[in-house]
Protein backbone atom coordinates (compact mmCIF):
# COMPACT_ATOMS: atom_id res chain seq x y z
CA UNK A 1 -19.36 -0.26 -9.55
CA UNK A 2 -18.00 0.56 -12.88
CA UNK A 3 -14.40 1.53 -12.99
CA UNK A 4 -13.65 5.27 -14.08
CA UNK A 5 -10.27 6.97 -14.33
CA UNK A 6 -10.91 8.27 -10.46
CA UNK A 7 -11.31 4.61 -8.57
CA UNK A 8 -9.26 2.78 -10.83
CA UNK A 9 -7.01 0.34 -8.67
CA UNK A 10 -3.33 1.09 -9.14
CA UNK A 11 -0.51 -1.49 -9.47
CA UNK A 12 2.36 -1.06 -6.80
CA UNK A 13 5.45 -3.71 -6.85
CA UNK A 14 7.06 -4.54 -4.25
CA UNK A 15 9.77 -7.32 -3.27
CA UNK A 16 9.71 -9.52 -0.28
CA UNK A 17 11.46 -11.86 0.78
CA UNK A 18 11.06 -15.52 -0.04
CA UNK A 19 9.79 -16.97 3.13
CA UNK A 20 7.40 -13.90 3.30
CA UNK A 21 6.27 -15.20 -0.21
CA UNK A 22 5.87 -18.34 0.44
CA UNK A 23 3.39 -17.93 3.48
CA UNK A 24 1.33 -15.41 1.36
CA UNK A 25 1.03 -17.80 -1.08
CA UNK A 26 0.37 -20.71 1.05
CA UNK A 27 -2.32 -18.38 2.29
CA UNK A 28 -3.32 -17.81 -0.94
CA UNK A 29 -4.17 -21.88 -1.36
CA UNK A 30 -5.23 -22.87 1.69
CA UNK A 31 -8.65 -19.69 1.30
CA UNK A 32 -8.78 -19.54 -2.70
CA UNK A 33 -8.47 -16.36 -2.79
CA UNK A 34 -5.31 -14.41 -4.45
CA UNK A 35 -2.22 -13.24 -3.04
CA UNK A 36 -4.00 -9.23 -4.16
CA UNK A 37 -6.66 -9.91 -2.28
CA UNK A 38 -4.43 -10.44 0.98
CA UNK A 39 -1.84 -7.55 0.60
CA UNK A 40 -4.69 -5.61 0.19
CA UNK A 41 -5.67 -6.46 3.17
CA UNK A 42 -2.40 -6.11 4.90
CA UNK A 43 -1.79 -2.48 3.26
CA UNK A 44 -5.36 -1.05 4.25
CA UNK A 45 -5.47 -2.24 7.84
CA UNK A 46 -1.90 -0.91 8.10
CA UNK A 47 -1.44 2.02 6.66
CA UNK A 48 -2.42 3.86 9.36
CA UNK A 49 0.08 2.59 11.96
CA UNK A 50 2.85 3.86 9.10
CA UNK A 51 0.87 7.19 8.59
CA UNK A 52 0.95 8.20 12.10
CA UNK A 53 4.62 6.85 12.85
CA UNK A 54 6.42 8.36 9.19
CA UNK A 55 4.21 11.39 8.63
CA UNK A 56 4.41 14.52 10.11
CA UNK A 57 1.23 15.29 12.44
CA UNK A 58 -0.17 18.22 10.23
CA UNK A 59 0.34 15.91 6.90
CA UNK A 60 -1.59 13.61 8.89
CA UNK A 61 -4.67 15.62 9.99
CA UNK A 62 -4.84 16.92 6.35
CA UNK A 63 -5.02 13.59 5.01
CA UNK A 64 -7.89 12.70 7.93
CA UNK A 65 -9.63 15.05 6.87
CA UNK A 66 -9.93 13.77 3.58
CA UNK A 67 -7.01 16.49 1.81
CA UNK A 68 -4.38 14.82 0.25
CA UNK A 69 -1.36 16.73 -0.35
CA UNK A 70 0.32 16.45 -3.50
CA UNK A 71 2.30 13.66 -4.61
CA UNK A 72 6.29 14.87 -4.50
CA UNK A 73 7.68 14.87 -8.80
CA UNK A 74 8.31 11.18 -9.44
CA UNK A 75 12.21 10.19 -8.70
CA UNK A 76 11.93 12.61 -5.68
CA UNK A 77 11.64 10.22 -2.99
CA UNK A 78 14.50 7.46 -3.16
CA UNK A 79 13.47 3.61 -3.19
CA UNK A 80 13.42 2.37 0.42
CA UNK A 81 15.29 -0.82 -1.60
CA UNK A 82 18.06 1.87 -2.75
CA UNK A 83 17.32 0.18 -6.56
């Protein structure tokens, strides 16, 4: 599929830990794949759990349904890393 504006993957940062690093990359080696390719993994297959825990349940049936609600203005919601 040719990338467009609308499925263009996005770049999120995040900082772990350096154990937690170490065993992703260690994963990373032992499969050849790439450390992406794993938290990938990890976000898609948990997102859900954190969805249905964090969100509010009629957030949650809109975004089910395929709606997704606006994004808050940038700088809105603080850093869970207080940074």
């Amino acid at each position: 599929m040719k990338r467009s504006a609308d499925n263009k993957l996005k770049v999120v940062a995040v900082r772990v830990n350096p154990q937690v690093e170490h065993r992703l990359r260690l994963l990373a080696e032992a499969t050849g794949r790439n450390q992406s390719f794993f938290l990938q993994q990890i976000i898609e297959r948990g997102i859900a759990a954190m969805e249905e825990t964090w969100l509010p349940p009629t957030t949650l049936a809109k975004i089910r349904r395929g709606d997704f609600p606006e994004l808050q203005q940038p700088g809105a919601t603080p850093d869970l890393f207080g940074e």
